[in-house]
Protein backbone atom coordinates (compact mmCIF):
# COMPACT_ATOMS: atom_id res chain seq x y z
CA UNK A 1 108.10 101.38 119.66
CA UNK A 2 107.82 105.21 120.63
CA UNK A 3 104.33 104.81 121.49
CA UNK A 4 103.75 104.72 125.15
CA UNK A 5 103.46 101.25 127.01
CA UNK A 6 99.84 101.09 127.51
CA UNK A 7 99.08 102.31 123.84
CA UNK A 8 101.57 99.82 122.39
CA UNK A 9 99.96 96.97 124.71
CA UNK A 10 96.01 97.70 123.49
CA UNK A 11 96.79 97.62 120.14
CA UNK A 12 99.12 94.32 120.92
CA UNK A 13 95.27 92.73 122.76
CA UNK A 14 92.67 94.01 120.12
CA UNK A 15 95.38 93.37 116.70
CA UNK A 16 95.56 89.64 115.19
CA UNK A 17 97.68 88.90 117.99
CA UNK A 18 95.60 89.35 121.09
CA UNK A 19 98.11 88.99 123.54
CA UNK A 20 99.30 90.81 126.56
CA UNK A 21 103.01 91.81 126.31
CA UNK A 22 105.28 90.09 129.55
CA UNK A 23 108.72 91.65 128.64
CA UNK A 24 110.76 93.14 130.76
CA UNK A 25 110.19 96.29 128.39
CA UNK A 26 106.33 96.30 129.00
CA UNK A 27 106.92 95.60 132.63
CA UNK A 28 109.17 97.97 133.58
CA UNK A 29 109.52 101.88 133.25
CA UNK A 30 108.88 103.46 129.97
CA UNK A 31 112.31 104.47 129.10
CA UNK A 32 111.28 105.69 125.89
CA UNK A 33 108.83 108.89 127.65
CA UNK A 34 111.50 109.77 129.89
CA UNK A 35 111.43 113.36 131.68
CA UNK A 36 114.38 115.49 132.89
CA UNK A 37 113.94 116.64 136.82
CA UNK A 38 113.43 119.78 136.86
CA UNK A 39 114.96 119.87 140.23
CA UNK A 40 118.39 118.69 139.31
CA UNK A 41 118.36 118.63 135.43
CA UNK A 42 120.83 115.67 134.84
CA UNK A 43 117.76 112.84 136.54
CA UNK A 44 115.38 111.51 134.42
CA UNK A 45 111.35 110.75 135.69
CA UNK A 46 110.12 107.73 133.81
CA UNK A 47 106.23 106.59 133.91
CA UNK A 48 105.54 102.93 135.08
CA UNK A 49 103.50 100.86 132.94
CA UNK A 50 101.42 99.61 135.10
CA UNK A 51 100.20 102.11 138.13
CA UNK A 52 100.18 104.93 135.48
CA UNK A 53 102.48 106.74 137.80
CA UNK A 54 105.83 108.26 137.54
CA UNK A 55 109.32 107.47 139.06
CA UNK A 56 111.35 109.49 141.10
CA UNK A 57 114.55 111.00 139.93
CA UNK A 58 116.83 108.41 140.11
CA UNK A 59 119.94 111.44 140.72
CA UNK A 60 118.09 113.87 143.28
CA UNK A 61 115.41 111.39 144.26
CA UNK A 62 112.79 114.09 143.47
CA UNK A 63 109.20 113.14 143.66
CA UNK A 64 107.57 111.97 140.63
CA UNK A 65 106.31 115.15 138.64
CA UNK A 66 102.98 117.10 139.33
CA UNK A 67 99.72 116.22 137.46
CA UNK A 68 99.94 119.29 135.36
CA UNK A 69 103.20 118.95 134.24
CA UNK A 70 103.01 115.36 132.66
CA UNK A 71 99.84 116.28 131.05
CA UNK A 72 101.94 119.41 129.37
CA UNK A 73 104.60 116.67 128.36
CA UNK A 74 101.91 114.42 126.96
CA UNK A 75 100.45 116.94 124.99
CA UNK A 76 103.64 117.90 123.62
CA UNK A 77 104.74 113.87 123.58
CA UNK A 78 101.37 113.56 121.13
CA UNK A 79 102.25 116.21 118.97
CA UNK A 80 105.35 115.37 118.09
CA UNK A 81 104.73 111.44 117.46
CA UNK A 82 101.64 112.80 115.07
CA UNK A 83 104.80 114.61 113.38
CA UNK A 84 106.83 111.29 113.24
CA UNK A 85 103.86 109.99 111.60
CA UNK A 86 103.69 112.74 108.96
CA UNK A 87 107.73 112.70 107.79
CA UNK A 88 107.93 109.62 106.15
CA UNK A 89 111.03 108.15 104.78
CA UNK A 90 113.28 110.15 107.47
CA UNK A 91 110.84 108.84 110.53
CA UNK A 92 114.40 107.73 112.05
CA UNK A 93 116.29 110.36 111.83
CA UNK A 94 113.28 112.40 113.31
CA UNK A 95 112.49 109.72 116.04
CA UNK A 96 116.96 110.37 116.68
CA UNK A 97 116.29 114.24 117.39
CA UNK A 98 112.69 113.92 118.71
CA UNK A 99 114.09 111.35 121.88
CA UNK A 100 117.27 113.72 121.90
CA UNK A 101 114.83 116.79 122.76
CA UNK A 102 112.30 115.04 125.10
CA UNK A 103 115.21 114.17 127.44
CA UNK A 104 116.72 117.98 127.66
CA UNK A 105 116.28 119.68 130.33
């Protein structure tokens, strides 16, 4: 469920189930990936599922983040799931600290 939207809903078409996902979850934001404004610090960007865009902050009402810095938070989003991947038995206590960190500022 930490995966992003689109990666959870291809592997929801081409598994056994080949379905596309309707809930509200799959529709909406990606509340999971959410990324702290860096114009006010408390707002939170979150990318839409389906336009592969970002929202505004919902405090400031910044502008969705540049190109450059989502693909810096991907790259860092990757790495660290590959790390969930790796710990194991305490995948939920990392997954805790992991969303804790991706939402600071």
């Amino acid at each position: 469920l930490l995966r992003p939207t689109a990666e959870r809903q291809r592997e929801l078409q081409r598994g056994p189930w080949g379905f596309l996902c309707g809930c509200a979850r799959c529709q909406g934001p990606d509340d999971v990936r959410g990324m702290s404004c860096r114009a006010c610090g408390s707002g939170y960007h979150l990318p839409l599922a389906e336009s592969g865009g970002w929202t505004s902050c919902a405090t400031c009402s910044a502008a969705a983040p540049a190109s450059d810095i989502v693909a810096q938070a991907e790259s860092f989003w990757q790495e660290e799931l590959a790390k969930l991947d790796r710990v194991g038995d305490a995948s939920s206590e990392y997954a805790v600290r992991l969303h804790a960190a991706l939402r600071e500022p």
